[in-house]
N, C-alpha and C. Protein backbone atom coordinates (compact mmCIF):
# COMPACT_ATOMS: atom_id res chain seq x y z
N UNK A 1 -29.97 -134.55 -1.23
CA UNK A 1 -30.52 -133.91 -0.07
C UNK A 1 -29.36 -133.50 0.85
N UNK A 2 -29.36 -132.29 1.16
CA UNK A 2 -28.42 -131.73 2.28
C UNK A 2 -28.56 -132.30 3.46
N UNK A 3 -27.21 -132.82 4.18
CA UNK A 3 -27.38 -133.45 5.14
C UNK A 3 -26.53 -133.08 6.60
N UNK A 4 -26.86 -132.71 7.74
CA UNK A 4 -25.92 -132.20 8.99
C UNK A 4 -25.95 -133.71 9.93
N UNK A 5 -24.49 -133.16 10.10
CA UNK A 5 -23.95 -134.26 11.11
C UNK A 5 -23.73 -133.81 12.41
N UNK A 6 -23.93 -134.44 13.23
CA UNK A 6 -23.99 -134.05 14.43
C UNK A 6 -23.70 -134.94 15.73
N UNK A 7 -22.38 -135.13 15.95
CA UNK A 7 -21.56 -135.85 17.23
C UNK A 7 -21.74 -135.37 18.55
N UNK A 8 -22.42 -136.16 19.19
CA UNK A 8 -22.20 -135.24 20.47
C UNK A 8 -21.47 -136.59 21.99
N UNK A 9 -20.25 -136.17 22.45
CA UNK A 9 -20.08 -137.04 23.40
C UNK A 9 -20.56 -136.32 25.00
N UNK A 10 -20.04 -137.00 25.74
CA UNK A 10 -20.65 -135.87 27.08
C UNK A 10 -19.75 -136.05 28.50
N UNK A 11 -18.37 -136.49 27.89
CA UNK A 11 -17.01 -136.26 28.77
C UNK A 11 -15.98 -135.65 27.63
N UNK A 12 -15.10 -135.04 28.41
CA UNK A 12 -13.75 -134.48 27.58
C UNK A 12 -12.96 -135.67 26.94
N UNK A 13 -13.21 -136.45 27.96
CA UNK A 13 -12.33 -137.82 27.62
C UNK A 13 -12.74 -138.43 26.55
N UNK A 14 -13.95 -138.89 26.72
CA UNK A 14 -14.23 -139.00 25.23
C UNK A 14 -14.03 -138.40 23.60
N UNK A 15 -14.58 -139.11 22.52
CA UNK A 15 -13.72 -138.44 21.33
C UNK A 15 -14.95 -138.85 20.14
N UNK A 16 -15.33 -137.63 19.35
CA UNK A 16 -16.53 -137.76 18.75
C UNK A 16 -16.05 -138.09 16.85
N UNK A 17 -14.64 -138.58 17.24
CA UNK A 17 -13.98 -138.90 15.66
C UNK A 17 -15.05 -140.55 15.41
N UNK A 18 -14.75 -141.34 16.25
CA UNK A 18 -15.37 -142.18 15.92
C UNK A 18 -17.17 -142.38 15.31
N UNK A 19 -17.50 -141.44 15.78
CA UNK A 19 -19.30 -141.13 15.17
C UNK A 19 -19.09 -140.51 14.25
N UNK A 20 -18.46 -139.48 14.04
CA UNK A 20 -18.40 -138.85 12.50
C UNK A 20 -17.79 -139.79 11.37
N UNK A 21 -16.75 -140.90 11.66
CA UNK A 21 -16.40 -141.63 10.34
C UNK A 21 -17.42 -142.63 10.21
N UNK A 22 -17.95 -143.11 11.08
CA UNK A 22 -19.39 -144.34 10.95
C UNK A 22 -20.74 -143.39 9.89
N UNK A 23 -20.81 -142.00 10.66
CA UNK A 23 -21.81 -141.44 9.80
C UNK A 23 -21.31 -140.48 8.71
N UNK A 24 -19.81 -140.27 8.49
CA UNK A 24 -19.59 -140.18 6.89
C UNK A 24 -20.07 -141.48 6.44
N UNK A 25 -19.34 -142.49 6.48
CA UNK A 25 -19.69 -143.63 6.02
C UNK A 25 -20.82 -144.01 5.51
N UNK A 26 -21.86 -143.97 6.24
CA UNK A 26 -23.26 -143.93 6.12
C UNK A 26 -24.15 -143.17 5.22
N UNK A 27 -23.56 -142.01 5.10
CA UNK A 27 -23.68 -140.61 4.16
C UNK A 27 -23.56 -141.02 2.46
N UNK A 28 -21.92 -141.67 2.76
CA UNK A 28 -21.67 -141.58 1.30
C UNK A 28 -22.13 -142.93 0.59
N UNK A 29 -22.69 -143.88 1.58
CA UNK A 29 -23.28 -144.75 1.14
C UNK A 29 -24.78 -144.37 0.00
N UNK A 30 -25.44 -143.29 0.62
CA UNK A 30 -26.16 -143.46 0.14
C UNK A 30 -26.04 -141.77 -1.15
N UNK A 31 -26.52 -142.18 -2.08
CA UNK A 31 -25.82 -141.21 -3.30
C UNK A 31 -26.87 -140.08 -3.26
N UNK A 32 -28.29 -140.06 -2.88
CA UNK A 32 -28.86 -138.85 -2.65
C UNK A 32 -29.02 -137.71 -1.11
N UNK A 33 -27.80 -137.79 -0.89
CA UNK A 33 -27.01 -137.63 0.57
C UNK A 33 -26.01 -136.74 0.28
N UNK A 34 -26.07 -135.23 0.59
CA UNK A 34 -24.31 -134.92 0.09
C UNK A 34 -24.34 -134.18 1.19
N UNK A 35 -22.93 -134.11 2.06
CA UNK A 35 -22.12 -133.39 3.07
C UNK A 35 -21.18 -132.44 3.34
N UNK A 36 -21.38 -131.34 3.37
CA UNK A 36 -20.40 -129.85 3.06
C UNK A 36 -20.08 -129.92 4.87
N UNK A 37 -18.86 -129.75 4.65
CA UNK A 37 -17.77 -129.67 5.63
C UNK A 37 -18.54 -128.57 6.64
N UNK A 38 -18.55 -127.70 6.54
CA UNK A 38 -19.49 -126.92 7.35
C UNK A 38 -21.09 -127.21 7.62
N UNK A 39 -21.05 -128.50 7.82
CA UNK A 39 -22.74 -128.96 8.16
C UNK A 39 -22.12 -130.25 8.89
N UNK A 40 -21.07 -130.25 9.52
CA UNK A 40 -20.37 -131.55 10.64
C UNK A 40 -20.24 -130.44 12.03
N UNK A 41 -20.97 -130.91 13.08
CA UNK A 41 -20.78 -130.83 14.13
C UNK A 41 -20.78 -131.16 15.15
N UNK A 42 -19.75 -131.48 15.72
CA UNK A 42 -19.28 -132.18 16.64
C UNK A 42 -19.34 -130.87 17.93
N UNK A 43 -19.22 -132.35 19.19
CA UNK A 43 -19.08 -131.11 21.03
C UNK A 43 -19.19 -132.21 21.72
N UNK A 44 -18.65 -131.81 23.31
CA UNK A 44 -18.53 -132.50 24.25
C UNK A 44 -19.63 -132.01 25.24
N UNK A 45 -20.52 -132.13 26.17
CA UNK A 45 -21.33 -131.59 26.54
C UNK A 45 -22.45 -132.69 27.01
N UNK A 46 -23.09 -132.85 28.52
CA UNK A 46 -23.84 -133.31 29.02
C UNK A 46 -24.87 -133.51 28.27
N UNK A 47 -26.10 -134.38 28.12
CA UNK A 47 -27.59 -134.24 27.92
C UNK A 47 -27.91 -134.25 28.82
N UNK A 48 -27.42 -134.76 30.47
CA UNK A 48 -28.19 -134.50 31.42
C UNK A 48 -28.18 -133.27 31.82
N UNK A 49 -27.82 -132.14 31.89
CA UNK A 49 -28.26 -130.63 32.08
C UNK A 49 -29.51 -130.25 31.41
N UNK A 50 -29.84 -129.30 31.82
CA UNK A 50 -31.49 -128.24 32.19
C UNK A 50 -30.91 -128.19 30.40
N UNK A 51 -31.52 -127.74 29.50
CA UNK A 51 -31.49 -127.41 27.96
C UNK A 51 -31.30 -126.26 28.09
N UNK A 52 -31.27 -125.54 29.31
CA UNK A 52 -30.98 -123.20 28.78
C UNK A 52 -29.52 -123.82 29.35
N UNK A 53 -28.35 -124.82 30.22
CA UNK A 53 -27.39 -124.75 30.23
C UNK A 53 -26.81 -125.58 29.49
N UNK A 54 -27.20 -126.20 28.52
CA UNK A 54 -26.48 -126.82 27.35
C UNK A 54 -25.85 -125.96 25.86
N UNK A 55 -24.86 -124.96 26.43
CA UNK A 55 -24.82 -123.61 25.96
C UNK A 55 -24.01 -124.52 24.16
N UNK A 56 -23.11 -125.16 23.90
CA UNK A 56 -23.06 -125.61 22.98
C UNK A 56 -23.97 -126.23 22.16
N UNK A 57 -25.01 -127.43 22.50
CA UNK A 57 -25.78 -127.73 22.29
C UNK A 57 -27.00 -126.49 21.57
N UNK A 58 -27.24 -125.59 22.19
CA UNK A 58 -27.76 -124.42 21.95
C UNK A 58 -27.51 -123.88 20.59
N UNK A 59 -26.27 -123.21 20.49
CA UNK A 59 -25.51 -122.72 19.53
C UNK A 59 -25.57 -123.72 18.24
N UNK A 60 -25.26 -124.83 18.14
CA UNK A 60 -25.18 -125.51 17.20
C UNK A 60 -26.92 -125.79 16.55
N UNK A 61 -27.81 -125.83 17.53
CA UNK A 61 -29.28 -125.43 17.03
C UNK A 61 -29.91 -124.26 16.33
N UNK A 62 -29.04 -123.67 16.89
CA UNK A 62 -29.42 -121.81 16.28
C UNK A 62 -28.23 -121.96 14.76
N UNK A 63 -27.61 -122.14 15.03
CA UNK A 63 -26.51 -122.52 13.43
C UNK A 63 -27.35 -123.01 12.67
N UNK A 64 -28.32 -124.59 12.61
CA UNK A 64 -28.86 -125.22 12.11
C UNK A 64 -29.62 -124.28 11.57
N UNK A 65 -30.70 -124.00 12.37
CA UNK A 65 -31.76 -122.96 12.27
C UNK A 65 -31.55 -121.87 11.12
N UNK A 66 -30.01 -121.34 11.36
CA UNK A 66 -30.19 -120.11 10.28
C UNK A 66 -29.62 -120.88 9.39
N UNK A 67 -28.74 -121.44 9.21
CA UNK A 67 -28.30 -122.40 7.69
C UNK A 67 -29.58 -122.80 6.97
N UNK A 68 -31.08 -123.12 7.92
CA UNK A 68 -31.92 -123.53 6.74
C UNK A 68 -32.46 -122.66 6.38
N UNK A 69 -32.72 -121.66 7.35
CA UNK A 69 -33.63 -120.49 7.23
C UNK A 69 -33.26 -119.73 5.80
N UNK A 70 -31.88 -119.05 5.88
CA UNK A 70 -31.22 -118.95 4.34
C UNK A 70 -31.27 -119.74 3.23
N UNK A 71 -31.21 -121.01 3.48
CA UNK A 71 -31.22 -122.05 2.27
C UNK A 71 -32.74 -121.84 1.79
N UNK A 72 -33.57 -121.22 2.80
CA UNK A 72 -35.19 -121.13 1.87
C UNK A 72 -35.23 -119.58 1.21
N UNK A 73 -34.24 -119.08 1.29
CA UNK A 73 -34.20 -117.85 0.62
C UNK A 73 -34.01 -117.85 -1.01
């Protein structure tokens, strides 16, 4: 099963390496799980903002969106 990763911290200071190696980890644990480099996404970015100004957050939804939308093609 195709699987997207998705880090999100919500200061600069912070660093979203640490959630992506826990959930590779997690990934390759399990063998009906596979992860293409272009389905990891990581960002820095509030959850407390309105959702129309979570302009990264956004973008990486609409990515999702058409990556599956094609994959049902």
């Amino acid at each position: 099963m195709r699987t997207i990763l998705l880090a999100r911290v919500s200061t600069y200071e912070q660093e979203t390496i640490q959630q992506i190696t826990k959930l590779k980890e997690y990934i390759n644990s399990k063998p009906e799980l596979t992860l293409a480099k272009e389905d990891i996404f990581d960002f820095d970015e509030s959850a407390h903002k309105d959702l129309s100004q979570r302009k990264k957050f956004n973008e990486v939804l609409e990515e999702i969106s058409i990556t599956f939308l094609i994959s049902l093609l």
